[in-house]
N, C-alpha and C. Protein backbone atom coordinates (compact mmCIF):
# COMPACT_ATOMS: atom_id res chain seq x y z
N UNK A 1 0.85 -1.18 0.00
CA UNK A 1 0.00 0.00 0.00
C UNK A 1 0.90 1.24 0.00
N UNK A 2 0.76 2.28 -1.00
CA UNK A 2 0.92 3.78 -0.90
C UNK A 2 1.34 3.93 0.50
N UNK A 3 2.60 5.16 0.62
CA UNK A 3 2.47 5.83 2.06
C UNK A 3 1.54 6.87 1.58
N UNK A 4 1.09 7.42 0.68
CA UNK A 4 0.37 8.48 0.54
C UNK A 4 -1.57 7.94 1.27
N UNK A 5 -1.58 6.31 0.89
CA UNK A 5 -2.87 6.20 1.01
C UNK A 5 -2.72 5.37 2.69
N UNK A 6 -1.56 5.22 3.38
CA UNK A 6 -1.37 4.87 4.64
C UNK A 6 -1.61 6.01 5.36
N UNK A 7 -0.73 7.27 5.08
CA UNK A 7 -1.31 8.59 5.53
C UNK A 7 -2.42 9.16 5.93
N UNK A 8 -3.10 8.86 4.97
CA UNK A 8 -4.77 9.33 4.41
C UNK A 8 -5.69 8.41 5.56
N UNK A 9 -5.05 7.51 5.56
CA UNK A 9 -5.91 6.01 6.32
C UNK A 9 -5.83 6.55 7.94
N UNK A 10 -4.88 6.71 8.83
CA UNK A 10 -4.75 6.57 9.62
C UNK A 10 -5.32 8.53 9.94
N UNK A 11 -4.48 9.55 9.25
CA UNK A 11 -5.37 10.87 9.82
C UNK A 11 -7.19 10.73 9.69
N UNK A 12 -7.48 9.86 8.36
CA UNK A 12 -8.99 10.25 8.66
C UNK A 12 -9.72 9.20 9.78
N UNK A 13 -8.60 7.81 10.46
CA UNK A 13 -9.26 7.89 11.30
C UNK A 13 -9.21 8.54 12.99
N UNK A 14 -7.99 9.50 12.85
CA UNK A 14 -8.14 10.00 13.76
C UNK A 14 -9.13 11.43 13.64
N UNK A 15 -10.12 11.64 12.54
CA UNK A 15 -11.25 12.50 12.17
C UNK A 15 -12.53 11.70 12.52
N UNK A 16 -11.96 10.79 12.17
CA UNK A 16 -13.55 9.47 12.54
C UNK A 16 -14.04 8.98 13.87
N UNK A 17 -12.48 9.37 14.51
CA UNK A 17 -12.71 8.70 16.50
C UNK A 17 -13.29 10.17 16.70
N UNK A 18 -12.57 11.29 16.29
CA UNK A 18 -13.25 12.60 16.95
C UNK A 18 -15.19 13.08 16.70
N UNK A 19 -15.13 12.64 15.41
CA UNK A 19 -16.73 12.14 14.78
C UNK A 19 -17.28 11.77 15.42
N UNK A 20 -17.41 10.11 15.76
CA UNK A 20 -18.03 9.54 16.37
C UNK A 20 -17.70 9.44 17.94
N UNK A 21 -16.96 10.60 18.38
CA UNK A 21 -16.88 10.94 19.35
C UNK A 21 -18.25 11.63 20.17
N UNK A 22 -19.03 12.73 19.00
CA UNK A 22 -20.08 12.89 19.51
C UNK A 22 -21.39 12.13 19.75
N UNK A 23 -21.07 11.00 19.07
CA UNK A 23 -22.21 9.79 19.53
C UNK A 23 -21.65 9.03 20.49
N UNK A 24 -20.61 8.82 20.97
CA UNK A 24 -19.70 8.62 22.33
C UNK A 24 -20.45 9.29 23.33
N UNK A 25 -19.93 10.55 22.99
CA UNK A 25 -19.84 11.09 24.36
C UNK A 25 -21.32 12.14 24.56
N UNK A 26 -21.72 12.57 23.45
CA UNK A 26 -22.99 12.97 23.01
C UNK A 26 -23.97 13.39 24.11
N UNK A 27 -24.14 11.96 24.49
CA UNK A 27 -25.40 12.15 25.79
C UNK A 27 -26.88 12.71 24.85
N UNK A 28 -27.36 13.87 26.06
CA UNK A 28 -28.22 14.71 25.77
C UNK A 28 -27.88 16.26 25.08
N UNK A 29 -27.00 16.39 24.48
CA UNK A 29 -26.56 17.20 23.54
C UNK A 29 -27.23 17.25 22.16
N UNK A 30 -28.00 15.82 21.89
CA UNK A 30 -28.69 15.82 20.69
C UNK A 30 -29.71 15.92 20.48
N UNK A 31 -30.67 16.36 20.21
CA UNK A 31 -31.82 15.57 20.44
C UNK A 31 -32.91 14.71 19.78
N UNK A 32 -31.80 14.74 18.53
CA UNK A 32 -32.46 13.84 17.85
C UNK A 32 -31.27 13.16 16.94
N UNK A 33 -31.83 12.02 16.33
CA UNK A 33 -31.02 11.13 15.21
C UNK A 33 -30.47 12.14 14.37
N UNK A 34 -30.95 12.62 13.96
CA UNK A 34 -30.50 13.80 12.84
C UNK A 34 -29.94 14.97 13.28
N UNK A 35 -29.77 15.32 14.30
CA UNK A 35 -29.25 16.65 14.83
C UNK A 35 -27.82 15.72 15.14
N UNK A 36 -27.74 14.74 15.65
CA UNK A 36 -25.94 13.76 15.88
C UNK A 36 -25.58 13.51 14.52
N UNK A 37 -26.62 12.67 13.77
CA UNK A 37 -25.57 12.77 12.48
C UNK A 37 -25.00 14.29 11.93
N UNK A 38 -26.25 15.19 11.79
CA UNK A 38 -25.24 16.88 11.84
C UNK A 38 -24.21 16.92 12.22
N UNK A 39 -24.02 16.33 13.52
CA UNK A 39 -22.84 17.05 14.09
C UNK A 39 -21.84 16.37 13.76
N UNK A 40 -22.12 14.66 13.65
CA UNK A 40 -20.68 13.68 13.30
C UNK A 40 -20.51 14.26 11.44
N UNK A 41 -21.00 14.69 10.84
CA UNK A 41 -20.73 15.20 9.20
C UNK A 41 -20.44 16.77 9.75
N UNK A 42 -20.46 17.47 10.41
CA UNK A 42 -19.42 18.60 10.11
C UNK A 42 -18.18 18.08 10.67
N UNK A 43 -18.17 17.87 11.76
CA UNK A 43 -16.49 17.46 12.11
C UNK A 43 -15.83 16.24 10.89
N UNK A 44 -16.48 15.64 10.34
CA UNK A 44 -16.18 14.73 9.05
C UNK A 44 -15.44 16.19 8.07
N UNK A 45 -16.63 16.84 8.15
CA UNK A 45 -16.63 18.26 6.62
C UNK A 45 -15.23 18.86 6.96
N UNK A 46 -15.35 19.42 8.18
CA UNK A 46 -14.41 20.51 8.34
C UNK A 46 -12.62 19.66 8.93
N UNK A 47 -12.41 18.64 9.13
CA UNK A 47 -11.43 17.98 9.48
C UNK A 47 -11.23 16.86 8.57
N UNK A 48 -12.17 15.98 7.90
CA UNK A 48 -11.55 15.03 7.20
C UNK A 48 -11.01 15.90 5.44
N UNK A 49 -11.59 17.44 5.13
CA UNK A 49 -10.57 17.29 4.44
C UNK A 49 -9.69 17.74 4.12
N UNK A 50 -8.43 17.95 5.89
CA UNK A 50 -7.69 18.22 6.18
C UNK A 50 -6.69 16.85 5.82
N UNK A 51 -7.33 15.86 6.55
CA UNK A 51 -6.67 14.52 6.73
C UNK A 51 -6.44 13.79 5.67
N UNK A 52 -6.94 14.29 4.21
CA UNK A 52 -7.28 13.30 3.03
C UNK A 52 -6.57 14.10 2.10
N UNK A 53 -6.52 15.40 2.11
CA UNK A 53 -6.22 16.73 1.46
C UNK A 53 -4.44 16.26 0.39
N UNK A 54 -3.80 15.65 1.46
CA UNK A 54 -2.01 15.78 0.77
C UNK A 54 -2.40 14.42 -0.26
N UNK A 55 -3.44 13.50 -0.61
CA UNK A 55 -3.44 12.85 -1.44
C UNK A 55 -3.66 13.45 -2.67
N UNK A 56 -4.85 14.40 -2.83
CA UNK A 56 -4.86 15.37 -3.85
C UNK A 56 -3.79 15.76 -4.68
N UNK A 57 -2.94 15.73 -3.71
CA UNK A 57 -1.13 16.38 -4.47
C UNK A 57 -1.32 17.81 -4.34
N UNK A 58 0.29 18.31 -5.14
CA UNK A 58 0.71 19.60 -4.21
C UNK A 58 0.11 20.97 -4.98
N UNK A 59 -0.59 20.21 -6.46
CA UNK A 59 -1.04 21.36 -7.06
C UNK A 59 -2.96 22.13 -6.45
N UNK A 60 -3.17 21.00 -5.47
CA UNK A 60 -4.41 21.35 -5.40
C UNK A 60 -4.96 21.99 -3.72
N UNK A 61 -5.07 23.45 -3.44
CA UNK A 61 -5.12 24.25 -2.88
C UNK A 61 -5.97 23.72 -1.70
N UNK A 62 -5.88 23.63 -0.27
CA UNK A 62 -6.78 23.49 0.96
C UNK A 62 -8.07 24.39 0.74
N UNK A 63 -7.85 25.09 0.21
CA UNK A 63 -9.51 25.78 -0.26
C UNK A 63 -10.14 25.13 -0.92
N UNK A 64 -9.45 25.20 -1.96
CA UNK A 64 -9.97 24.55 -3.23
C UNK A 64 -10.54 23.12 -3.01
N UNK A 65 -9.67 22.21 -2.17
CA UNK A 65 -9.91 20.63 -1.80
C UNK A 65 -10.94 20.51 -0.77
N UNK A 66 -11.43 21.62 0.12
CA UNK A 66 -12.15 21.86 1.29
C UNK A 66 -13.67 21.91 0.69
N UNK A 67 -13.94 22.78 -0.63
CA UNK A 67 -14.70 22.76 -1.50
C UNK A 67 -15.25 21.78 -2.04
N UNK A 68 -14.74 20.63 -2.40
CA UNK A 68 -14.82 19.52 -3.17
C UNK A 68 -14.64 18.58 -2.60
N UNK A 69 -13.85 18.59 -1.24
CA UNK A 69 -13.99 17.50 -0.36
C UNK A 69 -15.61 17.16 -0.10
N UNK A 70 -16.33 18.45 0.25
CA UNK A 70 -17.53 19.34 1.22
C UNK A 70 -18.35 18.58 0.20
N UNK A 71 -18.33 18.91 -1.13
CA UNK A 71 -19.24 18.43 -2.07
C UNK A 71 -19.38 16.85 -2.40
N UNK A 72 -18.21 16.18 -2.43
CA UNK A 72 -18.40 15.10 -2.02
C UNK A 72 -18.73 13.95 -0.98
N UNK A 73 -18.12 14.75 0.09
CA UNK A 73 -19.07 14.15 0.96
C UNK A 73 -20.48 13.91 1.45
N UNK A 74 -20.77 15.44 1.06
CA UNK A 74 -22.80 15.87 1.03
C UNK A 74 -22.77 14.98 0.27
N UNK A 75 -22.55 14.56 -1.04
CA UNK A 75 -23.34 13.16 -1.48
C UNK A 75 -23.35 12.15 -1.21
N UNK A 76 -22.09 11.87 -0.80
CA UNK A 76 -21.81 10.63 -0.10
C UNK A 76 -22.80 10.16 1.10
N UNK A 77 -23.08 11.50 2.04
CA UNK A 77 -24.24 11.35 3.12
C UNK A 77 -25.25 11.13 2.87
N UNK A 78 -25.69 11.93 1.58
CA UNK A 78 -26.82 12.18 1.46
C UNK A 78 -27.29 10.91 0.64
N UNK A 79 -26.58 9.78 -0.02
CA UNK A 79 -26.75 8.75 -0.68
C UNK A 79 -27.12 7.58 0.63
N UNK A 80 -25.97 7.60 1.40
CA UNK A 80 -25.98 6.71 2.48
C UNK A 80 -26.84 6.83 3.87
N UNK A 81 -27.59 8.45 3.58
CA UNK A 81 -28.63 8.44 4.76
C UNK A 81 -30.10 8.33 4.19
N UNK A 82 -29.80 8.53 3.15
CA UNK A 82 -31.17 7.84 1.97
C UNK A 82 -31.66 6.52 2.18
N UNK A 83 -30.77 5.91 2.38
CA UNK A 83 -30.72 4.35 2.22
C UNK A 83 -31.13 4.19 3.43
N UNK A 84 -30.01 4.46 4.60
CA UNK A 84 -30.52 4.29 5.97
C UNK A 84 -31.96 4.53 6.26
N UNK A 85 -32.22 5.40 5.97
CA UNK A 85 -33.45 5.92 6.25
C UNK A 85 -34.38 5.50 5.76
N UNK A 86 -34.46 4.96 4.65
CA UNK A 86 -35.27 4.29 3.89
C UNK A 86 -35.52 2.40 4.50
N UNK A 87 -34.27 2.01 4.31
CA UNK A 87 -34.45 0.40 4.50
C UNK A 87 -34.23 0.17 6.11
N UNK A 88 -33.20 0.89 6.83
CA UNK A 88 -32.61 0.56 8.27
C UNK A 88 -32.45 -0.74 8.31
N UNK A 89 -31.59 -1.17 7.39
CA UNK A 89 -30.80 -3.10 7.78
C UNK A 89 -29.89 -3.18 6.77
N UNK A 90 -28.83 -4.15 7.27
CA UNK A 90 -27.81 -4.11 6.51
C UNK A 90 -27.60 -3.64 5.01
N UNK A 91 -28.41 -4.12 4.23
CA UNK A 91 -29.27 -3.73 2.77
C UNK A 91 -28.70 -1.84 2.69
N UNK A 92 -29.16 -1.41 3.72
CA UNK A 92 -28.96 -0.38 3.42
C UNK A 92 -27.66 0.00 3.58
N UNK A 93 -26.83 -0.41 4.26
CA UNK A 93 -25.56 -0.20 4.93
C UNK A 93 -24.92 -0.41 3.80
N UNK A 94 -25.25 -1.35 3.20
CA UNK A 94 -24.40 -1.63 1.68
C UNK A 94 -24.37 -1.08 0.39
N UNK A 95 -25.78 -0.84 0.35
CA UNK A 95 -26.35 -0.07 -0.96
C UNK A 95 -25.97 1.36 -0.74
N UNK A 96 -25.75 1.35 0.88
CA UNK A 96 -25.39 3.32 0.81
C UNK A 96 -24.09 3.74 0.69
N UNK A 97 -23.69 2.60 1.07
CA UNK A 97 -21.89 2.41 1.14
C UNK A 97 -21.23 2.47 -0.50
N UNK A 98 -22.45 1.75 -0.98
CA UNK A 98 -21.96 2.10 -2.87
C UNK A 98 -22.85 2.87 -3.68
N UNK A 99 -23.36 3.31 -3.30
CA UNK A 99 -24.43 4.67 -3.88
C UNK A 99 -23.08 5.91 -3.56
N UNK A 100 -22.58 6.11 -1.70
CA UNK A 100 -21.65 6.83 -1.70
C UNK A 100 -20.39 6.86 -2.27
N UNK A 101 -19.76 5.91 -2.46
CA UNK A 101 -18.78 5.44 -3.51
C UNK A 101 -18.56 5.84 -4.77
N UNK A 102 -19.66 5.57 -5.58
CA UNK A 102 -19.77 6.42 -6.66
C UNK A 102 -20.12 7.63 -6.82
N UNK A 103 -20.54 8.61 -6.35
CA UNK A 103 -20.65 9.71 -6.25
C UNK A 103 -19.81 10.39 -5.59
N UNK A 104 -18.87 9.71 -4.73
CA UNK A 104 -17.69 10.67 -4.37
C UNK A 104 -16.56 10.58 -5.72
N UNK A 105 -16.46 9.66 -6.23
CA UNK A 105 -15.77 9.01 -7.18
C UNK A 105 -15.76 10.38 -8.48
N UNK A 106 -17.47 9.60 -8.61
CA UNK A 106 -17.54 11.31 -9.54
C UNK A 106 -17.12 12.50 -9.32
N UNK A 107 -17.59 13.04 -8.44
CA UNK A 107 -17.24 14.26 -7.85
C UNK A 107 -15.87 14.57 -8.12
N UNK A 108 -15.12 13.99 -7.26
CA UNK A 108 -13.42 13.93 -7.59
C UNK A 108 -13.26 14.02 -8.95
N UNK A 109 -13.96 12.82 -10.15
CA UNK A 109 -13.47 13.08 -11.27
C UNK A 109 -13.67 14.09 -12.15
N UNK A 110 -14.60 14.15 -11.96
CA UNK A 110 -14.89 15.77 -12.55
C UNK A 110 -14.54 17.12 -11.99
N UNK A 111 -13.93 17.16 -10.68
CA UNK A 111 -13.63 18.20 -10.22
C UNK A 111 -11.78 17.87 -10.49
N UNK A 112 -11.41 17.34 -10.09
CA UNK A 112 -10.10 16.97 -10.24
C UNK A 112 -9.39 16.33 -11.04
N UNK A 113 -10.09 15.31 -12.14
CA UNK A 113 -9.69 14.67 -13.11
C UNK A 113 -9.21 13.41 -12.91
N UNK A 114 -9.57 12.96 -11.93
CA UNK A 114 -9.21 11.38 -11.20
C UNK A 114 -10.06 11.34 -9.90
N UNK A 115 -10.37 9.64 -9.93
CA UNK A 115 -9.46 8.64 -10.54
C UNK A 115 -9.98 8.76 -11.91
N UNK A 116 -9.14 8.40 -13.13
CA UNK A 116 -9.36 8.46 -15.09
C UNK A 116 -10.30 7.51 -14.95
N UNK A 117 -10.06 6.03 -14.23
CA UNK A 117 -10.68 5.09 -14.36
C UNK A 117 -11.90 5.28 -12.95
N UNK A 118 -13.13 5.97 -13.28
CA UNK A 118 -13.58 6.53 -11.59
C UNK A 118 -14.82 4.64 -11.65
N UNK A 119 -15.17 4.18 -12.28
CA UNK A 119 -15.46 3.05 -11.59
C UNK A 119 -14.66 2.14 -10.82
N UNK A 120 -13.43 2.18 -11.52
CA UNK A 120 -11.98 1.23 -10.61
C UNK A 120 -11.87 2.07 -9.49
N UNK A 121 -11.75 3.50 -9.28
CA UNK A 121 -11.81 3.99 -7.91
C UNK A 121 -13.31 4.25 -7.40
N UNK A 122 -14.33 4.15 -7.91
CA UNK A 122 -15.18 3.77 -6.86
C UNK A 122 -15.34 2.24 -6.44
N UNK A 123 -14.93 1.07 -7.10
CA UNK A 123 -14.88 -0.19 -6.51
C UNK A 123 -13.87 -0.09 -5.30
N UNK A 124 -12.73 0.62 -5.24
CA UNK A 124 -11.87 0.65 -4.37
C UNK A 124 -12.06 1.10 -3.32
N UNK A 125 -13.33 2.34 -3.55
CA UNK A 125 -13.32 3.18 -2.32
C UNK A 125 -14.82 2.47 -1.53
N UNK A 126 -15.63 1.71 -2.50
CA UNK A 126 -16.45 0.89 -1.34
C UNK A 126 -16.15 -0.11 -1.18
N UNK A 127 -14.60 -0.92 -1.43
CA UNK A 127 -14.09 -1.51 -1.36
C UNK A 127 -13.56 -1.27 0.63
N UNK A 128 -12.84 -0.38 0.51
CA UNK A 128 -11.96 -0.01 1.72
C UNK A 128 -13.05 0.74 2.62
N UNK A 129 -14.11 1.37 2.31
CA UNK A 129 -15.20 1.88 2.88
C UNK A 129 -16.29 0.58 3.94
N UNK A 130 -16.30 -0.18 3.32
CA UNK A 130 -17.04 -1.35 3.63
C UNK A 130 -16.84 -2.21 4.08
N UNK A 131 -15.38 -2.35 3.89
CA UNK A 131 -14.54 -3.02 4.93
C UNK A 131 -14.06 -2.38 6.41
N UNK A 132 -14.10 -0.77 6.21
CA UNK A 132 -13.61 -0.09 7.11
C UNK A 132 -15.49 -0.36 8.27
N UNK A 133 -16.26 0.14 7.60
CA UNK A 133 -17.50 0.34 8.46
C UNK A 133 -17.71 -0.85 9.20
N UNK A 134 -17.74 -1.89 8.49
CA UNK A 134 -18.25 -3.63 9.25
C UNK A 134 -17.13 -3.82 10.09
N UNK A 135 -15.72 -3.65 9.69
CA UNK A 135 -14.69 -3.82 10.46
C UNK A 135 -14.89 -3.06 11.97
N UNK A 136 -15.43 -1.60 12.09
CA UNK A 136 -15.80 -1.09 12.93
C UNK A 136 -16.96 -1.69 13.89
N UNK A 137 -18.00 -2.15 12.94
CA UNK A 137 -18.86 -2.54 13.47
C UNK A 137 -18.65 -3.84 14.31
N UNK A 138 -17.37 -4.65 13.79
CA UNK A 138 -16.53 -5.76 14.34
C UNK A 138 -16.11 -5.40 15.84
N UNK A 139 -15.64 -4.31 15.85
CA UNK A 139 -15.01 -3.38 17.06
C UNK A 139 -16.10 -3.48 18.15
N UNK A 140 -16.98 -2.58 17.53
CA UNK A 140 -18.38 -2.33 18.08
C UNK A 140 -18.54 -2.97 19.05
N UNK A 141 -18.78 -4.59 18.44
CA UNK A 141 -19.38 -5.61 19.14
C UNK A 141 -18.35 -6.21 20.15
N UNK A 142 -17.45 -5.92 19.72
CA UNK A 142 -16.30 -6.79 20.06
C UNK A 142 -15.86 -6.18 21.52
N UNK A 143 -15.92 -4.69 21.81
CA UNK A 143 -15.82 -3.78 22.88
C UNK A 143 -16.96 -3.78 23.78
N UNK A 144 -17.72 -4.22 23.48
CA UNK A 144 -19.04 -4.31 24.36
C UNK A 144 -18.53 -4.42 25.77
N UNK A 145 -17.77 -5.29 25.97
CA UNK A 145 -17.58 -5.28 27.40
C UNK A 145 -16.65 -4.69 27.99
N UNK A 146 -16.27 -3.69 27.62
CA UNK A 146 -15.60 -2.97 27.65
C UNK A 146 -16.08 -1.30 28.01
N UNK A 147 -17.02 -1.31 27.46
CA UNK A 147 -18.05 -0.30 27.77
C UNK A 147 -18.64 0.38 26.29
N UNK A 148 -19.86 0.88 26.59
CA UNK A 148 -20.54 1.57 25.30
C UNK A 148 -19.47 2.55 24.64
N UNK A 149 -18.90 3.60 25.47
CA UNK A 149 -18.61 4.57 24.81
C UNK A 149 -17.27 4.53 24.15
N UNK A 150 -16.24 3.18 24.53
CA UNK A 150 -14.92 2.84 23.77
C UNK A 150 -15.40 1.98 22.49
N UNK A 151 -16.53 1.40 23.00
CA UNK A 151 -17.47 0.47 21.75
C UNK A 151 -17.63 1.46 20.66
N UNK A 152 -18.23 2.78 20.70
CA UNK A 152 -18.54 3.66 20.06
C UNK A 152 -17.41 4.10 19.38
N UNK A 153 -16.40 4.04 20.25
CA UNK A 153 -15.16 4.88 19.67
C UNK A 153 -14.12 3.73 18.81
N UNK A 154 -14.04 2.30 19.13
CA UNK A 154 -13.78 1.13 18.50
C UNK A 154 -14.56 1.40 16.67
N UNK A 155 -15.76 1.63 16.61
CA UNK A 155 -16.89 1.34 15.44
C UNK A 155 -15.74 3.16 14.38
N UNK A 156 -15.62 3.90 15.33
CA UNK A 156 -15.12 5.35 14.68
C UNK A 156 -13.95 4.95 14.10
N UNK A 157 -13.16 4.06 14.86
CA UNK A 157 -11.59 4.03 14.58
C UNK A 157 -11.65 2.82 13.08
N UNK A 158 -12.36 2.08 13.30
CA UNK A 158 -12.36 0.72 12.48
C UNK A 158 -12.81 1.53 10.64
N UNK A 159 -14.20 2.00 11.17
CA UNK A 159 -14.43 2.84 9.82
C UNK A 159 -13.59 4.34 9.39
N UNK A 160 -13.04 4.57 9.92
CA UNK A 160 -11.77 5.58 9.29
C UNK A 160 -10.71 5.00 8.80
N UNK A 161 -10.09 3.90 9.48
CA UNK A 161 -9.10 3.37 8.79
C UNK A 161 -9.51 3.15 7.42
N UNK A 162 -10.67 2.32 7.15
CA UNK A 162 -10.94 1.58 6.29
C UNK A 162 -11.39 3.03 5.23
N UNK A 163 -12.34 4.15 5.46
CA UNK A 163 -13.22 5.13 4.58
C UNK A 163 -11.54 6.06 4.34
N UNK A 164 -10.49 6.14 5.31
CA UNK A 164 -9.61 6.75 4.61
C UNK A 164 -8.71 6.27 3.78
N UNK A 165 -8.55 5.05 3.76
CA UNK A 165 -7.58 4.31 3.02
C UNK A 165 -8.42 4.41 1.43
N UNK A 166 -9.63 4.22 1.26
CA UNK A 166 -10.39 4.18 -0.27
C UNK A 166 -10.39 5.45 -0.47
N UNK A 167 -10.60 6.61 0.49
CA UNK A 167 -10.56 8.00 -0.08
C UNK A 167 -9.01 8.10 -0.78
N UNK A 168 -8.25 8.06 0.20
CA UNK A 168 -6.57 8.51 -0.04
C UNK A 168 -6.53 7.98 -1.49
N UNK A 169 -6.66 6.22 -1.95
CA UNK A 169 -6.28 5.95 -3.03
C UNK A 169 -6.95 6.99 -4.06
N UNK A 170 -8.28 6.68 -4.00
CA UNK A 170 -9.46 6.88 -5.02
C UNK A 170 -8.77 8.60 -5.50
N UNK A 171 -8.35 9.20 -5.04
CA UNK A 171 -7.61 10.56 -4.94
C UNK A 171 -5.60 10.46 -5.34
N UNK A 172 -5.09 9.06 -5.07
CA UNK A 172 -3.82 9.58 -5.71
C UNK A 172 -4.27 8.90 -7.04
N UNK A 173 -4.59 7.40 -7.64
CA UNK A 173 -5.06 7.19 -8.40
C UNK A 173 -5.18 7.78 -9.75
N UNK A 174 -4.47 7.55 -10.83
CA UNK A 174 -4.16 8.03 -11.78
C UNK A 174 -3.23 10.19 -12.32
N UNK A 175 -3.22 10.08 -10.72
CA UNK A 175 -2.76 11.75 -10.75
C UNK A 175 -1.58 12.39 -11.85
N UNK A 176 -0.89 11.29 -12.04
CA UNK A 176 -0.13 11.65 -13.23
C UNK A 176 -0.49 11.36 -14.72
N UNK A 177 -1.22 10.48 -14.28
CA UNK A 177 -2.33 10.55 -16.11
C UNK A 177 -3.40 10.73 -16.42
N UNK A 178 -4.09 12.23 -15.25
CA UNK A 178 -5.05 12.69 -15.33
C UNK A 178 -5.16 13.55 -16.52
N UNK A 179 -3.81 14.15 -16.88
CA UNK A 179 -3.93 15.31 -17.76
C UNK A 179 -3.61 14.57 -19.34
N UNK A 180 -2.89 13.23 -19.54
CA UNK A 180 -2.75 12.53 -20.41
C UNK A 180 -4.03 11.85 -20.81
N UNK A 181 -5.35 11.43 -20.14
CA UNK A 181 -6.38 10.81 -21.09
C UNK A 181 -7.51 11.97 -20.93
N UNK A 182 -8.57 11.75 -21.78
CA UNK A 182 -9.74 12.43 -21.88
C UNK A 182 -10.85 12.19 -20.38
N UNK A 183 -11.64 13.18 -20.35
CA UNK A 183 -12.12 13.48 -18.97
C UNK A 183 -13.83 12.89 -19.33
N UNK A 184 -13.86 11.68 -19.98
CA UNK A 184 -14.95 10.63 -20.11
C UNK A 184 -14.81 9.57 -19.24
């Protein structure tokens, strides 16, 4: 594996323990399902794309990537809380996991010009996405006795490794022969 996409892996999951930090530690701070996911997608918005950002490479500006990070992720949520919301069972966990996949995929490619091949980097990124979330969810269960709120923070750490490692690639991924093929 890339150090560029080892990088990527390990800062976004230290964005993902701080995330799902507020369903940790949360309490009565929320008061609803949707007011916590708010809060775990801005600290995602405004920090993961800090953590994902040096895969981009050196021509592409923290503004500029903050922009397009922002935009990809709103779809990414907005694909994967569709689903949730709609089915609530694994079904959805999966279908949202690659609904988000491809649309971050896009996003990137058309904003950035990679990955060239954006179905090979969206297989990759709900590849490492889907492995990262269940892997968490592995945690999850696995911390139970340990207590809810390291359980919580186990499920954050498991799915960052995994959602930053498919971002990082899906983003170095063809960067030097973005400008060599056509943007189809």
């Amino acid at each position: 594996m890339d150090s560029t996409v080892i990088q990527g892996s390990w800062r976004f999951a230290l964005v993902s323990v701080a995330s799902f930090s507020c369903w940790a530690f949360g309490g009565t701070l929320f008061t609803s399902e949707a007011a916590l996911y708010l809060a775990c997608a801005v600290v995602f918005l405004v920090f993961g794309s800090l953590a994902v950002r040096p895969a981009a490479g050196p021509g592409v500006s923290r503004g500029r990537f903050f922009l397009i990070f922002a935009l990809a992720f709103v779809a990414y949520a907005a694909a994967w809380c569709g689903f949730w919301f709609t089915l609530l069972d694994k079904r959805a966990e999966i279908f949202g996991s690659l609904a988000g996949a491809v649309l971050m995929a896009l996003v990137f490619r058309f904003t950035l010009g990679r990955p060239v091949r954006w179905v090979a980097g969206a297989a990759v990124l709900f590849f490492w996405h889907t492995l990262g979330y269940f892997g968490g969810e592995w945690l999850f269960d696995g911390l139970g006795g340990a207590g809810y709120t390291l359980s919580k923070l186990g499920w954050g750490l498991g799915y960052g490794l995994g959602f930053g490692a498919g971002l990082a690639h899906c983003l170095t991924v063809g960067r030097g022969e973005a400008a060599a093929e056509p943007a189809v």
